[in-house]
N, C-alpha and C. Protein backbone atom coordinates (compact mmCIF):
# COMPACT_ATOMS: atom_id res chain seq x y z
N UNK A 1 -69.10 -57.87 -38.23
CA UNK A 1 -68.15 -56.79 -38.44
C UNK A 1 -67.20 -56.62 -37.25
N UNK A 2 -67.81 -57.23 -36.01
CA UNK A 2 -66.64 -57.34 -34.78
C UNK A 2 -65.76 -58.16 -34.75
N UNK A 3 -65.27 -58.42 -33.30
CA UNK A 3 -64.83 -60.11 -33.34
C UNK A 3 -66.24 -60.51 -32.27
N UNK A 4 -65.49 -61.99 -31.77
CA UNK A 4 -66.84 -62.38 -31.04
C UNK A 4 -66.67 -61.96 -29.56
N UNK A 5 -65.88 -61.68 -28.88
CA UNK A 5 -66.39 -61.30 -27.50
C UNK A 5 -67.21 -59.99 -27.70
N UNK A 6 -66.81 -59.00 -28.78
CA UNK A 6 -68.07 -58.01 -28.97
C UNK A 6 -69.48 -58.27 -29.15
N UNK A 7 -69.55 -59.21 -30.26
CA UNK A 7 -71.13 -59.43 -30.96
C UNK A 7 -71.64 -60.46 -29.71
N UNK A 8 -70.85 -60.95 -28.80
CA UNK A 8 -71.55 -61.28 -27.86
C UNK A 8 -71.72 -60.63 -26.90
N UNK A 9 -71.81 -59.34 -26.18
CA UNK A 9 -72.35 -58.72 -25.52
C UNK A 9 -73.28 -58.71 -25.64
N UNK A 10 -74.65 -57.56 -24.72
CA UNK A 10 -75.84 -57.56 -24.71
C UNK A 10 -75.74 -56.80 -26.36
N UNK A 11 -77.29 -56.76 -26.67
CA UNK A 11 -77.53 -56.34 -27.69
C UNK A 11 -78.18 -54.50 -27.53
N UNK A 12 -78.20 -53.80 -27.89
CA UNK A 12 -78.30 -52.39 -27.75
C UNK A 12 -80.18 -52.42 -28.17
N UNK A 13 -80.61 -52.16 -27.23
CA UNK A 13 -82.43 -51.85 -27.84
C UNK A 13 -82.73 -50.08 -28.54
N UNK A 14 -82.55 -49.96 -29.08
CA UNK A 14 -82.63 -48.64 -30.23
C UNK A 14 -82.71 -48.90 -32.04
N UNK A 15 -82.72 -47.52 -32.62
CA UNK A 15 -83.09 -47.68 -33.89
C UNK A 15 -81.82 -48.19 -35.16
N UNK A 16 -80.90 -48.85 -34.49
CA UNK A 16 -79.63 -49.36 -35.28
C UNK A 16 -79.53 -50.84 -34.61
N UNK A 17 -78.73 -51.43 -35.39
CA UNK A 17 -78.14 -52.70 -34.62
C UNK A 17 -76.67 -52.34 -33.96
N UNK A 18 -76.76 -52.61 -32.65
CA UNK A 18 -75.16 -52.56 -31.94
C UNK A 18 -75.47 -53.14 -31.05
N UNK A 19 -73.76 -53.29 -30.68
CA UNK A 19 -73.95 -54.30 -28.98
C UNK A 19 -73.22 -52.95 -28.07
N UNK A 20 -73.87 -53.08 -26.60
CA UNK A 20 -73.58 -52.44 -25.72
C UNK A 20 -72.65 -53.17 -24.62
N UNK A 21 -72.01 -52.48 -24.14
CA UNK A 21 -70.49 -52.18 -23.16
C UNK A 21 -70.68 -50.98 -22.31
N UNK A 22 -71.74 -51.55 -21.32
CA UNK A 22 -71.35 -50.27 -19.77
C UNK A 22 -70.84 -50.15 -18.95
N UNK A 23 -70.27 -48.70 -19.05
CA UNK A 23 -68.68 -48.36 -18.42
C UNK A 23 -69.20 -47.20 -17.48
N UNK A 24 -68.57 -47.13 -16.74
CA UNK A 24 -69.03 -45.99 -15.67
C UNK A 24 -69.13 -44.36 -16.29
N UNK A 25 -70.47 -43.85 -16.16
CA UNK A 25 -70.96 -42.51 -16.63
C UNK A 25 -70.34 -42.50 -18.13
N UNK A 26 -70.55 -44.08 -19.15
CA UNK A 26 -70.56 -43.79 -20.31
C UNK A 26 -70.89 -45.25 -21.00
N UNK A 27 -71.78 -45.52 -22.46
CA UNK A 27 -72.07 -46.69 -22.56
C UNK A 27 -71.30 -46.72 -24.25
N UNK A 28 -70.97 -47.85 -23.96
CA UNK A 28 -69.96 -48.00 -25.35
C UNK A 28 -70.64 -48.95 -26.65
N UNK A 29 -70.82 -48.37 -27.91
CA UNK A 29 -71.97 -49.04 -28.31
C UNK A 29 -70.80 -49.52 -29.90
N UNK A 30 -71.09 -50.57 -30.17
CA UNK A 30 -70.32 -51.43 -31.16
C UNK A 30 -71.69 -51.51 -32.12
N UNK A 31 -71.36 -50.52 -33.03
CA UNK A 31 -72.64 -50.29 -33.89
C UNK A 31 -72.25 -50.91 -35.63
N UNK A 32 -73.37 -51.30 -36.07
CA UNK A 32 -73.29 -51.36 -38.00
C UNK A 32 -74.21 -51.52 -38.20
N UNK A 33 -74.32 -50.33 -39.58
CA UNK A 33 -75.18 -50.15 -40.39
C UNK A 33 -75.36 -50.56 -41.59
N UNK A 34 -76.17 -51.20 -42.10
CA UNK A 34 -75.86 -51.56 -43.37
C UNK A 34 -75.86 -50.21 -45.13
N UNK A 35 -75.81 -50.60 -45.69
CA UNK A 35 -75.60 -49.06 -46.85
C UNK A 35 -77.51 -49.09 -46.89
N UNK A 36 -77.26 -47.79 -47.26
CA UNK A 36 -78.87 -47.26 -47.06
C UNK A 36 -79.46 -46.74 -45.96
N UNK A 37 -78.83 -47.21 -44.72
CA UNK A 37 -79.36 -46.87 -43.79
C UNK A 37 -79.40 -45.61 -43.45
N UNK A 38 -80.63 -44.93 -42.80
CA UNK A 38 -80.67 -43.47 -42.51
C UNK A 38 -81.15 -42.87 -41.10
N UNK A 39 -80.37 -42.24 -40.16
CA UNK A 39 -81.32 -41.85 -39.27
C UNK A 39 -81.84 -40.51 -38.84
N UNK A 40 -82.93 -40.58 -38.79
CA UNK A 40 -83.51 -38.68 -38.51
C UNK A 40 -82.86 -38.17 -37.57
N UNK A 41 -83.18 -36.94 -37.80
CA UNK A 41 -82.65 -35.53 -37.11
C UNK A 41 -83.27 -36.28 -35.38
N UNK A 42 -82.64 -35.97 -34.64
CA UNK A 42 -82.74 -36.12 -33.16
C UNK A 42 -81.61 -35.24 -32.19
N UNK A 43 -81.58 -35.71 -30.96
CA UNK A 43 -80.40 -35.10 -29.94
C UNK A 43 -80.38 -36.19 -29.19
N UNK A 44 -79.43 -35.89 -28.27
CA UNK A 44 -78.91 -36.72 -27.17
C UNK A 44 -78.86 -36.19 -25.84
N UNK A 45 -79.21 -36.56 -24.67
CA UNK A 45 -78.91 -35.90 -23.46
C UNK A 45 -77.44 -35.91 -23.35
N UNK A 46 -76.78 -37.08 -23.75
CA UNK A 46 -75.08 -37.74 -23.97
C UNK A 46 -74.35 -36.67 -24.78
N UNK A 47 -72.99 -37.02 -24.84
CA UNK A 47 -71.93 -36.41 -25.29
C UNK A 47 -71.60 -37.30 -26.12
N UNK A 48 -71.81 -37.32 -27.30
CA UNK A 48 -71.27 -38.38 -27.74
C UNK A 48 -69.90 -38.37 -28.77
N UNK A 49 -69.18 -39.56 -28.75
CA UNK A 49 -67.76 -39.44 -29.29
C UNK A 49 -67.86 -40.47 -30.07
N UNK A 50 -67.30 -40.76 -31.37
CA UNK A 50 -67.28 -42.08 -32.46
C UNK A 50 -65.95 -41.97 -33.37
N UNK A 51 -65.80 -43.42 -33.53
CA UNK A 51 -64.63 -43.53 -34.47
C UNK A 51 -64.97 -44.82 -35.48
N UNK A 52 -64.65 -44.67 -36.80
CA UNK A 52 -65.62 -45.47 -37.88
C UNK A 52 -64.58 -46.26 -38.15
N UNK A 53 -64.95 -47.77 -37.72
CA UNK A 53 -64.26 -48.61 -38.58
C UNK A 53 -64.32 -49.11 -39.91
N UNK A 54 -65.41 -49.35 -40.48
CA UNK A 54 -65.64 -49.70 -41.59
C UNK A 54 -66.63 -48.62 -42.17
N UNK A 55 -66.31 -48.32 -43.90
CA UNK A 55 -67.43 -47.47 -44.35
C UNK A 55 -67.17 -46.25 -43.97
N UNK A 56 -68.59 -45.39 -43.85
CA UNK A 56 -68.17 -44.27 -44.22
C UNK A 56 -69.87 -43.49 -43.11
N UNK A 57 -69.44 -42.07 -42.74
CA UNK A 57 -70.70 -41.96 -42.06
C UNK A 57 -70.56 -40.51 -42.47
N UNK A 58 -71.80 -40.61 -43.13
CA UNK A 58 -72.04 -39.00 -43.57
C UNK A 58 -72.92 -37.82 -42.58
N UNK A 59 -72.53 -37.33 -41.40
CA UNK A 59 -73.03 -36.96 -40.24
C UNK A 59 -73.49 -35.27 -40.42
N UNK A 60 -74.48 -34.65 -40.26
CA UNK A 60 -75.03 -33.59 -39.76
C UNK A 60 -75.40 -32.79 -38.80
N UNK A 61 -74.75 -31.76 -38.50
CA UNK A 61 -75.03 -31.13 -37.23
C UNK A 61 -74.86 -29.59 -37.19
N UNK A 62 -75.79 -29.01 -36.81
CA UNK A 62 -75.64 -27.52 -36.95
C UNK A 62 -75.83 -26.83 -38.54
N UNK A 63 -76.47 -27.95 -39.38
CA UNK A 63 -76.41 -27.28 -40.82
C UNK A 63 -75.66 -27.98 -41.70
N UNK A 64 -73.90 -28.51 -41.01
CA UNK A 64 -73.60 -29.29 -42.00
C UNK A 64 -72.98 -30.57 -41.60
N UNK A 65 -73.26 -30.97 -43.11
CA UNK A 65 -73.09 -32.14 -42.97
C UNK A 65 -71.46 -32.59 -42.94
N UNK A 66 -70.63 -34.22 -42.37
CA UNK A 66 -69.67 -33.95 -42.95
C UNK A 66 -69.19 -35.42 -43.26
N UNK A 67 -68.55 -35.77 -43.73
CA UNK A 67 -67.91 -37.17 -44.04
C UNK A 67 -67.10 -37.90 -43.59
N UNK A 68 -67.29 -39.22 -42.49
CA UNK A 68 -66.59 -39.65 -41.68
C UNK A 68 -65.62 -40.81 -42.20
N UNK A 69 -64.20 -40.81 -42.06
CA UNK A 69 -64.09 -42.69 -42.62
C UNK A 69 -63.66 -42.86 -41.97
N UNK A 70 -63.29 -44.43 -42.20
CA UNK A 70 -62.42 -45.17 -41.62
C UNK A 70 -61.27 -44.89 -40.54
N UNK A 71 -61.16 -44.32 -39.61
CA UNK A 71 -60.17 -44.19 -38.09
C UNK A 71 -60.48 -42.98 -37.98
N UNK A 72 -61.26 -42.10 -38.61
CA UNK A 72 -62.04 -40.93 -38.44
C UNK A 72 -62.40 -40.42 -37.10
N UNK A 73 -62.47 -39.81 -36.62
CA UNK A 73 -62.83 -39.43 -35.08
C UNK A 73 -64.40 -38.51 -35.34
N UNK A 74 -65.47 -38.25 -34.72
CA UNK A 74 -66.66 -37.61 -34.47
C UNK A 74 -67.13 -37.03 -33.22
N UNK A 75 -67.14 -36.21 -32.72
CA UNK A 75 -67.79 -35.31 -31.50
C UNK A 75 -69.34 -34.63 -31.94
N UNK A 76 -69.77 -34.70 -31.07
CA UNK A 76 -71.13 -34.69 -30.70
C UNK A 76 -71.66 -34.01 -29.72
N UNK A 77 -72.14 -32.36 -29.49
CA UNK A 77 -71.83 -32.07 -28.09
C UNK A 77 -73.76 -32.44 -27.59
N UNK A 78 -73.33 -32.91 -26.54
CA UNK A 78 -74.78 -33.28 -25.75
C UNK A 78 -76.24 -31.99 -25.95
N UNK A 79 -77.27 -32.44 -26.61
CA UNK A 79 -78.07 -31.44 -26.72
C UNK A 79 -78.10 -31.58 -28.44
N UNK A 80 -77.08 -31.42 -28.85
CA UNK A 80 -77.35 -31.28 -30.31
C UNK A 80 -77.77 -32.18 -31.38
N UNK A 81 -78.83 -31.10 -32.33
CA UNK A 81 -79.54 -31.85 -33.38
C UNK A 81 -78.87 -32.17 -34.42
N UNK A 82 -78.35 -33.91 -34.49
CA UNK A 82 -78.11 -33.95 -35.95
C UNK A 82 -78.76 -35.30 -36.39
N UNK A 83 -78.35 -35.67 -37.38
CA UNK A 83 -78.90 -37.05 -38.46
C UNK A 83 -77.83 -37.86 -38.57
N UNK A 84 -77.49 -38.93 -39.62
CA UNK A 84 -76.71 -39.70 -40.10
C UNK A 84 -77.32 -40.84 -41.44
N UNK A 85 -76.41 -40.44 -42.05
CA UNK A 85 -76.81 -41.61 -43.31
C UNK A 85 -75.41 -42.55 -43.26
N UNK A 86 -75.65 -43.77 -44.14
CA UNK A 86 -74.54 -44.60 -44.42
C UNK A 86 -74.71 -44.95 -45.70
N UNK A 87 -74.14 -44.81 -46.93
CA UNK A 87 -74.07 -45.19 -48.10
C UNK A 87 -73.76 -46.25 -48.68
N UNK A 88 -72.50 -47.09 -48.13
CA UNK A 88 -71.94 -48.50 -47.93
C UNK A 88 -71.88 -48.76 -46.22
N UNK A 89 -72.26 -50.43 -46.75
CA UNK A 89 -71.51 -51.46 -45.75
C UNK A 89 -70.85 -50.33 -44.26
N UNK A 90 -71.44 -49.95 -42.97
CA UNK A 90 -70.52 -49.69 -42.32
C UNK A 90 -70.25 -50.32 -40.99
N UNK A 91 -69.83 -49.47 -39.92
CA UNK A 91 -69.46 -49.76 -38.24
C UNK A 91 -68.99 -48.73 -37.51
N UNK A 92 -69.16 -48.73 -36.15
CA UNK A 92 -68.23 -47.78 -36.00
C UNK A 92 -68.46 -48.13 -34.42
N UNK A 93 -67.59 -47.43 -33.69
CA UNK A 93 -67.71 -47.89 -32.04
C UNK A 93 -68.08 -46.18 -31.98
N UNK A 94 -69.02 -46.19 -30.97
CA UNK A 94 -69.31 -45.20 -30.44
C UNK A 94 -69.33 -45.13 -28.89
N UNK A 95 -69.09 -43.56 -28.36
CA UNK A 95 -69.02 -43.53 -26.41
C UNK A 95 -70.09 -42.49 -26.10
N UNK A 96 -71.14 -42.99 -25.41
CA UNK A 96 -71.99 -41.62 -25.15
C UNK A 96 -71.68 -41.67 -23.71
N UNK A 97 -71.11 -40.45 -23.56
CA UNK A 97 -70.97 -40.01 -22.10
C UNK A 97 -71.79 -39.26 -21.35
N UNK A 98 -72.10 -40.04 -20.29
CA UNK A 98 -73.10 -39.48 -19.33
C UNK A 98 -73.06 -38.30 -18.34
N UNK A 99 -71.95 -37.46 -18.32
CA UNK A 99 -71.36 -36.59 -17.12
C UNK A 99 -70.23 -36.15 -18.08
N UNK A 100 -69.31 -35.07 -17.98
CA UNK A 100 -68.88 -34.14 -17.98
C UNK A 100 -67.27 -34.08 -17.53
């Protein structure tokens, strides 16, 4: 779903497939999910920021849920509990920022 200097980076060790890109007080994660995929309610110590290239990301936080596409932008404030499903084929680059 990348090109190849992405999918050749390191590979991201967590509960999705992505490749990682670390950048000072933030790690840049080149993520895809395939349709079906689901992930539980959790938090982040991070701030996290995303923009969906492919597909679609149906995201939860604070109660609701909301529907991400394609050049879509997502904020995430550090601490907070949410989930994510993917229904189709997706991707998306994500920035979890470490500091403030």
């Amino acid at each position: 779903m990348f090109p190849d200097r992405i999918n050749n980076l390191p590979a991201f060790e967590g509960p999705f497939d992505a490749f990682k890109l670390t950048a000072e007080d933030c790690d840049v994660l080149f993520a895809s999910y395939p349709a079906g995929t689901e992930i539980a309610a959790h938090s982040h110590e991070t701030e996290n920021v995303g923009v969906v290239t492919q597909g679609e990301l149906h995201l939860t936080a604070n109660g609701t849920t909301t529907i991400y596409g394609v050049g879509q932008w997502y904020h995430i404030a550090a601490g907070t509990e949410h989930s994510a499903r993917f229904d189709v084929d997706s991707a998306e680059i994500e920035f979890w920022f470490t500091s403030s």
